[in-house]
Protein backbone atom coordinates (compact mmCIF):
# COMPACT_ATOMS: atom_id res chain seq x y z
CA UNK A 1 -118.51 111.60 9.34
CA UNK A 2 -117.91 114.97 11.57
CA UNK A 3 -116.68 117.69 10.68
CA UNK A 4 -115.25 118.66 14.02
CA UNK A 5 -111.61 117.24 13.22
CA UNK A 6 -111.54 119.56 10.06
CA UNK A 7 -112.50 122.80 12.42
CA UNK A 8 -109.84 121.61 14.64
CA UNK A 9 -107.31 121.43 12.04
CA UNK A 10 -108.38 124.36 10.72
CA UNK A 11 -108.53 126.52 13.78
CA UNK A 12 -105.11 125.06 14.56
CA UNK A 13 -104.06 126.14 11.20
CA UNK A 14 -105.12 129.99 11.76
CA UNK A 15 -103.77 130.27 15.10
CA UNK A 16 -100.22 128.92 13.93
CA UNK A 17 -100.02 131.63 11.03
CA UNK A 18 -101.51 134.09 13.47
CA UNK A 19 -98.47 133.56 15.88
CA UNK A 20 -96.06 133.49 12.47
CA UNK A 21 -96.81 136.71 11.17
CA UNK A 22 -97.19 138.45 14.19
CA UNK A 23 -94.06 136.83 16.24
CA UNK A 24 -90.82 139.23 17.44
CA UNK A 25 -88.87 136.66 18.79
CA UNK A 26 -87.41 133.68 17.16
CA UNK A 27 -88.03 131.19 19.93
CA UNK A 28 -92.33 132.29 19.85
CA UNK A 29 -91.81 131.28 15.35
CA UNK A 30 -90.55 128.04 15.96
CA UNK A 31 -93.45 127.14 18.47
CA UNK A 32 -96.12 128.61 16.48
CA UNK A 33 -94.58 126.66 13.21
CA UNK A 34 -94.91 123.77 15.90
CA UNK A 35 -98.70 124.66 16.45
CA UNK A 36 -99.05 124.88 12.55
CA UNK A 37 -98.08 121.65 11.89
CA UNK A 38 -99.93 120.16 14.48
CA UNK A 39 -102.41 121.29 12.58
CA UNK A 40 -101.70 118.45 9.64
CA UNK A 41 -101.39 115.85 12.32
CA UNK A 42 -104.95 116.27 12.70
CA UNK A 43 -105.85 116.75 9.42
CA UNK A 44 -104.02 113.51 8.28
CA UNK A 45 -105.99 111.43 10.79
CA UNK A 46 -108.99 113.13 10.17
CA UNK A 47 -108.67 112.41 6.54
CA UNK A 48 -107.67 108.20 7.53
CA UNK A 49 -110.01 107.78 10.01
CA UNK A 50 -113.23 105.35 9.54
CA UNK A 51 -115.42 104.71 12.80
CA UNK A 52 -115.72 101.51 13.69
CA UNK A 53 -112.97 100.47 11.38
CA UNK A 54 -109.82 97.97 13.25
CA UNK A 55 -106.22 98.44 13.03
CA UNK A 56 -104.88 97.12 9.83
CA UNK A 57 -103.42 94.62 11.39
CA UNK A 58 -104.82 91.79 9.28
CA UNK A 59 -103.54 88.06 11.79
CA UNK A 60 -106.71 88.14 13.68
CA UNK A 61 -109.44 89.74 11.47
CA UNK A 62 -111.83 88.78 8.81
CA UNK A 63 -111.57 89.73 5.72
CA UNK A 64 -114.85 91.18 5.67
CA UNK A 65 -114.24 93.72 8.40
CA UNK A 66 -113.27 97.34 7.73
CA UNK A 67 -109.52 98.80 8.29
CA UNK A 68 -108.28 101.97 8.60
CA UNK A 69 -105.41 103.41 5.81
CA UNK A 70 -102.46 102.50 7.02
CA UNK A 71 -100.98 105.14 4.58
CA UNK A 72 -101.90 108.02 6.62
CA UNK A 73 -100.58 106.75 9.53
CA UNK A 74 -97.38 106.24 8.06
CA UNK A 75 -97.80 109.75 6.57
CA UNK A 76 -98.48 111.35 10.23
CA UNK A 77 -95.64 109.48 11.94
CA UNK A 78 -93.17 110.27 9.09
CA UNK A 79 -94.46 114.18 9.66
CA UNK A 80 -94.16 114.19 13.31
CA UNK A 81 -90.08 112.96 12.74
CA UNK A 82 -89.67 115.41 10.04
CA UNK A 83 -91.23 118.23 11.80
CA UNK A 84 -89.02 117.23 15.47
CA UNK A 85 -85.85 117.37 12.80
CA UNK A 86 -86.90 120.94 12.12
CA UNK A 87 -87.64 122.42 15.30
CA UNK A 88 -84.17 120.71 16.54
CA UNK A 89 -82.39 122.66 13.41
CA UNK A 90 -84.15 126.12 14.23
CA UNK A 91 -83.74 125.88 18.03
CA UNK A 92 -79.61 125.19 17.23
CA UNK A 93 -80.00 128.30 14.88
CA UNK A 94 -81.75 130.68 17.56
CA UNK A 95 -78.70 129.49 19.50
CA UNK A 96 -75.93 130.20 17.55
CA UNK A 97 -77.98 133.50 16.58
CA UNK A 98 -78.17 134.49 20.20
CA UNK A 99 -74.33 133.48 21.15
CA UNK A 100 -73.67 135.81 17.79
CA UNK A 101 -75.78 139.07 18.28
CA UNK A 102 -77.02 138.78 22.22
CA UNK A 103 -80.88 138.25 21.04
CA UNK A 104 -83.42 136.54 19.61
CA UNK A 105 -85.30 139.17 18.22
CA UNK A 106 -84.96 139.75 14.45
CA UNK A 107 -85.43 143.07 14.84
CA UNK A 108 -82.47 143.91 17.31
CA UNK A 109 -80.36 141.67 15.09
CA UNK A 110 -81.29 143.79 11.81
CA UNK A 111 -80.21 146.57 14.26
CA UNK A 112 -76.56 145.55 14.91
CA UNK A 113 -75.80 144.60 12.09
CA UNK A 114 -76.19 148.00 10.40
């Protein structure tokens, strides 16, 4: 087992909260939440994964032979739809934020509205 995939994940998971807390425009949040989450793709499959392990796809195997979880997989794909849901919501919001106040930056909008 290697512990490169939980680096990864890790390293994914400091840049996206690096971009979060440092971000002034809405548009640069949303992708860095996108980077952040990325960063549970790959610690999902990291966590399911077994080397030399088959598809569990059970027709045309023994039942001897070794098969990966298909619970994380399902986990993973049912994150990746959730997390295109949210980026679709948030992108509509910087929209309607923009059309509203002429920017994207949270700061400006604070601005105007006082």
């Amino acid at each position: 087992m290697s512990v490169f995939p939980y680096l990864v994940a890790a390293w994914l998971l400091g840049i996206g909260l690096w971009g979060v807390i440092s971000s002034r425009n809405y548009l640069h949040l949303i992708m860095c939440l996108t980077v952040l989450q990325g960063s549970t793709y790959v610690l999902l499959l990291s966590v399911g994964y077994l080397s030399h392990a088959k598809a569990p796809i059970f027709a045309d195997i023994t039942t001897k032979s070794r098969v990966t979880d298909p619970i994380v997989q399902a986990l993973t794909l049912t994150d990746v739809v959730v997390e295109a849901t949210i980026v679709a919501m948030l992108l509509a919001l910087v929209i309607q934020a923009n059309k509203r106040y002429g920017s994207i930056d949270p700061d400006e909008m604070r601005r105007m509205r006082d």
